[in-house]
N, C-alpha and C. Protein backbone atom coordinates (compact mmCIF):
# COMPACT_ATOMS: atom_id res chain seq x y z
N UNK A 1 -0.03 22.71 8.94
CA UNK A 1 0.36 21.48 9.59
C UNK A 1 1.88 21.33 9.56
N UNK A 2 2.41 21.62 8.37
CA UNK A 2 3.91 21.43 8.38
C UNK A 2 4.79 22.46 9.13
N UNK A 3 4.14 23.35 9.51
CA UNK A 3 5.02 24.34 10.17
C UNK A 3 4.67 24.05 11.59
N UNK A 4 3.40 23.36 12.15
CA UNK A 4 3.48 23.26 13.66
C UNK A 4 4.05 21.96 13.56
N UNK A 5 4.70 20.82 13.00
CA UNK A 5 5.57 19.65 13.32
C UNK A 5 6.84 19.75 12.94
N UNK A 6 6.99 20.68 12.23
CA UNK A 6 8.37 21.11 11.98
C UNK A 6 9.09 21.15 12.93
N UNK A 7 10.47 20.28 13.01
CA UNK A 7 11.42 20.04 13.96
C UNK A 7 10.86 19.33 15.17
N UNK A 8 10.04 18.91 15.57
CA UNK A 8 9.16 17.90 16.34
C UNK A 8 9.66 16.50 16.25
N UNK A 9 9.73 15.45 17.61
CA UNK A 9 9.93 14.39 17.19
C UNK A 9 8.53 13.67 17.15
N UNK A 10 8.59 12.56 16.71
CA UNK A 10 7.41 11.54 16.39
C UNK A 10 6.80 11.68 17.04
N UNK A 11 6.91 11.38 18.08
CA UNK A 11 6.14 11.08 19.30
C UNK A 11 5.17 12.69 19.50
N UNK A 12 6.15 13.78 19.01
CA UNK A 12 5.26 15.36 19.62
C UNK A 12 4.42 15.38 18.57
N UNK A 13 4.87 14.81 16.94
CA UNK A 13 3.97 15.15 15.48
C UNK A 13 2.26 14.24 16.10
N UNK A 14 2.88 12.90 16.51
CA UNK A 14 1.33 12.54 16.86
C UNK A 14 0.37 12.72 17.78
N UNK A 15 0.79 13.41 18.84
CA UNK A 15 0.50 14.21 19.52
C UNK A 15 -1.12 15.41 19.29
N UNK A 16 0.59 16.41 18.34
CA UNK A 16 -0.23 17.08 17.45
C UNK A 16 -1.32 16.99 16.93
N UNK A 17 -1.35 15.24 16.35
CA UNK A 17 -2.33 14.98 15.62
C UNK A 17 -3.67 14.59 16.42
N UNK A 18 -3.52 14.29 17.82
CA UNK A 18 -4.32 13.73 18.66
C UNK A 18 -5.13 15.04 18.94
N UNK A 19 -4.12 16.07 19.37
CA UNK A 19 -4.95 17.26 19.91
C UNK A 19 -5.57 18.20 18.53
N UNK A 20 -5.41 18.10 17.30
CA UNK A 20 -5.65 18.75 16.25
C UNK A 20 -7.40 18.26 16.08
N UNK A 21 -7.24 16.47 15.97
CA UNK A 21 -8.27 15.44 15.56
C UNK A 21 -9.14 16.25 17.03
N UNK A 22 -9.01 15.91 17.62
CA UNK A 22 -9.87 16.61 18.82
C UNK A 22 -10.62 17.81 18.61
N UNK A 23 -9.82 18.70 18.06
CA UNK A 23 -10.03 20.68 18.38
C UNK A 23 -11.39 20.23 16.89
N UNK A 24 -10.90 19.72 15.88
CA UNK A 24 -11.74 19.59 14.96
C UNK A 24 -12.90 19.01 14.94
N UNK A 25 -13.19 18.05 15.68
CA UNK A 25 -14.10 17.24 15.99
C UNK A 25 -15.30 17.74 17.13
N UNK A 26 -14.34 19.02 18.04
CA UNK A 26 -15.49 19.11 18.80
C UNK A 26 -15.13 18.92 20.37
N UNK A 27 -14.47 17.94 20.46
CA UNK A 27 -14.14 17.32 21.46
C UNK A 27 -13.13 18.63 22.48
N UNK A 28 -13.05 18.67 23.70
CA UNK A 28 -12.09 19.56 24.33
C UNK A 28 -10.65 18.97 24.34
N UNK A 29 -9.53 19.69 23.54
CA UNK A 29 -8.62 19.36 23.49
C UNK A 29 -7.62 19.64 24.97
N UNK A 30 -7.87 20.67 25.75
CA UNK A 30 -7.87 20.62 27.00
C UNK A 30 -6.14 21.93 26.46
N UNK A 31 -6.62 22.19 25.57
CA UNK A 31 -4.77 23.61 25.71
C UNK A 31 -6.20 24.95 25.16
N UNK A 32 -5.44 26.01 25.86
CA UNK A 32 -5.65 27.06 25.50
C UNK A 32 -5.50 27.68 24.41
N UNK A 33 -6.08 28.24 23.87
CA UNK A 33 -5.76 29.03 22.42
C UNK A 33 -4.59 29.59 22.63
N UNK A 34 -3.90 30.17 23.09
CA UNK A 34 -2.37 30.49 23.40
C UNK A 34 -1.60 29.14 22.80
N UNK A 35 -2.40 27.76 23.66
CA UNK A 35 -1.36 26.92 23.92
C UNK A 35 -1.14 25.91 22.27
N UNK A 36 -2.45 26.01 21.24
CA UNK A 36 -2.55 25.78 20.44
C UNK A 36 -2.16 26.54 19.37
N UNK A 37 -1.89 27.95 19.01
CA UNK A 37 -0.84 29.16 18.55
C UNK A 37 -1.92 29.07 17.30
N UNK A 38 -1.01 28.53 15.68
CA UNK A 38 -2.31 28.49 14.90
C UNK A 38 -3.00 27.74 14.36
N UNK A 39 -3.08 26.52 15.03
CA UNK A 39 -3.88 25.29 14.93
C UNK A 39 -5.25 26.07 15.54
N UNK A 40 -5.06 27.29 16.75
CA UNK A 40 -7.02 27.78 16.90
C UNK A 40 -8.01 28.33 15.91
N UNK A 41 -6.87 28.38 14.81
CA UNK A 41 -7.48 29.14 13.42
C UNK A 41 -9.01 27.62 13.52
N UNK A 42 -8.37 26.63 13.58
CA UNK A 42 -9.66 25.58 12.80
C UNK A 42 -10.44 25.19 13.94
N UNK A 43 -10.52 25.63 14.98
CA UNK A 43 -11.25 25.47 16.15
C UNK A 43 -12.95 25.62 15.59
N UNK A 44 -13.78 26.58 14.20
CA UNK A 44 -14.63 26.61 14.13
C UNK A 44 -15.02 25.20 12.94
N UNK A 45 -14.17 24.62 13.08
CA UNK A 45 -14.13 23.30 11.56
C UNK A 45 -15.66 22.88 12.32
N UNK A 46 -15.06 22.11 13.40
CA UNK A 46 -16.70 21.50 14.14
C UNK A 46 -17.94 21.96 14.00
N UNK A 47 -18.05 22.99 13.39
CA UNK A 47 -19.57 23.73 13.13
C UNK A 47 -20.05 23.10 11.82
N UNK A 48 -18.60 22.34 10.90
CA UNK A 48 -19.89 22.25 9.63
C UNK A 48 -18.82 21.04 9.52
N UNK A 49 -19.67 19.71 9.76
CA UNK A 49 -18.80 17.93 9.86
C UNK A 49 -18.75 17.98 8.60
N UNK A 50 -18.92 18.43 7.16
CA UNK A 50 -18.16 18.20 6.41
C UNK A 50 -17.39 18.96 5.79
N UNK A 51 -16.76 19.51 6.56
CA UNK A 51 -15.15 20.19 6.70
C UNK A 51 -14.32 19.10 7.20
N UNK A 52 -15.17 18.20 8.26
CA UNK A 52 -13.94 18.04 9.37
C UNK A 52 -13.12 17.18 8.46
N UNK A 53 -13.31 16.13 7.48
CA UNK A 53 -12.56 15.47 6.92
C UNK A 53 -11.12 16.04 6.05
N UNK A 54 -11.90 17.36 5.38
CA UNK A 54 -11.06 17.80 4.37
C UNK A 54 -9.94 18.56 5.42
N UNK A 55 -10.06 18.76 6.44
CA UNK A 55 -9.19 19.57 7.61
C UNK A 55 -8.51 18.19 8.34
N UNK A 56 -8.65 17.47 8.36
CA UNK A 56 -7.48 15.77 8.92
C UNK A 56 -7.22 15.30 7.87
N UNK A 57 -7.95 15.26 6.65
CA UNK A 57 -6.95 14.49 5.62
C UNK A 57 -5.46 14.29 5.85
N UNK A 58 -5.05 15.95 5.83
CA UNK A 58 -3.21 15.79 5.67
C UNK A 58 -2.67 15.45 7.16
N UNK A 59 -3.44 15.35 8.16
CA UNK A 59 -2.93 14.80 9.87
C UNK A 59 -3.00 13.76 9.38
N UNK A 60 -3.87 12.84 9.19
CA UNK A 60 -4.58 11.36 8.67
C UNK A 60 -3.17 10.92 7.93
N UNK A 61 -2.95 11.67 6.73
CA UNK A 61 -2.13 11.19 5.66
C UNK A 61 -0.41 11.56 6.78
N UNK A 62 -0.10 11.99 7.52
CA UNK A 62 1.24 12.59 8.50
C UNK A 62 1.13 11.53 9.22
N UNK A 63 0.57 11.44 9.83
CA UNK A 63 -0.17 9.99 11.16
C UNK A 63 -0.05 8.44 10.33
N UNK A 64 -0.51 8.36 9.56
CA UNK A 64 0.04 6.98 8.59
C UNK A 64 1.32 7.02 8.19
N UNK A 65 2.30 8.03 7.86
CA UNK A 65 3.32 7.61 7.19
C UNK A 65 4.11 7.56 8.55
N UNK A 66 4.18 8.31 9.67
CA UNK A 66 4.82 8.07 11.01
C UNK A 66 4.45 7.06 11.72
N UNK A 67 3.81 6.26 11.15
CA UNK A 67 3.70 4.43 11.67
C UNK A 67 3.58 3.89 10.81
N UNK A 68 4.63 4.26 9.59
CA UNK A 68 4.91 3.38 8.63
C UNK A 68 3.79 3.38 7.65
N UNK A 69 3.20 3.09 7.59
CA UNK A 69 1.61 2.62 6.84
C UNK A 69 2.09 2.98 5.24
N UNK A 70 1.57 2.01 4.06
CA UNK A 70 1.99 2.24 3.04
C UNK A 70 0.69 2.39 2.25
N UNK A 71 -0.21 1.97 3.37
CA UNK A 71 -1.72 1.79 2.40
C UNK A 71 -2.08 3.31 1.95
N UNK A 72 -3.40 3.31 1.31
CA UNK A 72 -4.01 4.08 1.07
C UNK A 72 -4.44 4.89 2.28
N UNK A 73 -4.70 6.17 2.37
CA UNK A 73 -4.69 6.50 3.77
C UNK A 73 -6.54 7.26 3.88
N UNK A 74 -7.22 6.62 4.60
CA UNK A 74 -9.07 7.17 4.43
C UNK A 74 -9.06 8.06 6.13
N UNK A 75 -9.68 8.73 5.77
CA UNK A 75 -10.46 9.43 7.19
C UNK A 75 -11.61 8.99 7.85
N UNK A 76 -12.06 7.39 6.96
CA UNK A 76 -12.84 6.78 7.71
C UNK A 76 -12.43 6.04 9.28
């Protein structure tokens, strides 16, 4: 995670996080495995839902502190 937001501004890190939360979940993130580089490594997370949490935790926990958020940060 820290190496695909590295040097990224806000706006591209949450992004990231939109199309990451997606690829994991199942959902079509709509980029090519090219276009995703090595975020396609977790493209098989969706096969077993309790991965998917432990694989967004640290987006979850990146995504709260880039809108401030001081709370506790849940993947609920």
């Amino acid at each position: 995670m820290t190496s695909t937001v590295k040097g990224k501004r806000t706006a591209e890190a949450q992004r990231m996080f939109d199309i990451f939360h997606k690829l994991v979940t199942g959902e079509n993130a709509g980029l090519s495995e090219a276009e995703l580089g090595r975020l396609a490594a977790f493209s098989g997370v969706s096969e077993f839902p309790a991965r998917v949490k432990c694989a967004t935790l640290p987006w979850h926990t990146l995504n709260s502190a880039l809108d401030g958020q001081e709370e506790v940060v849940s993947t609920e």
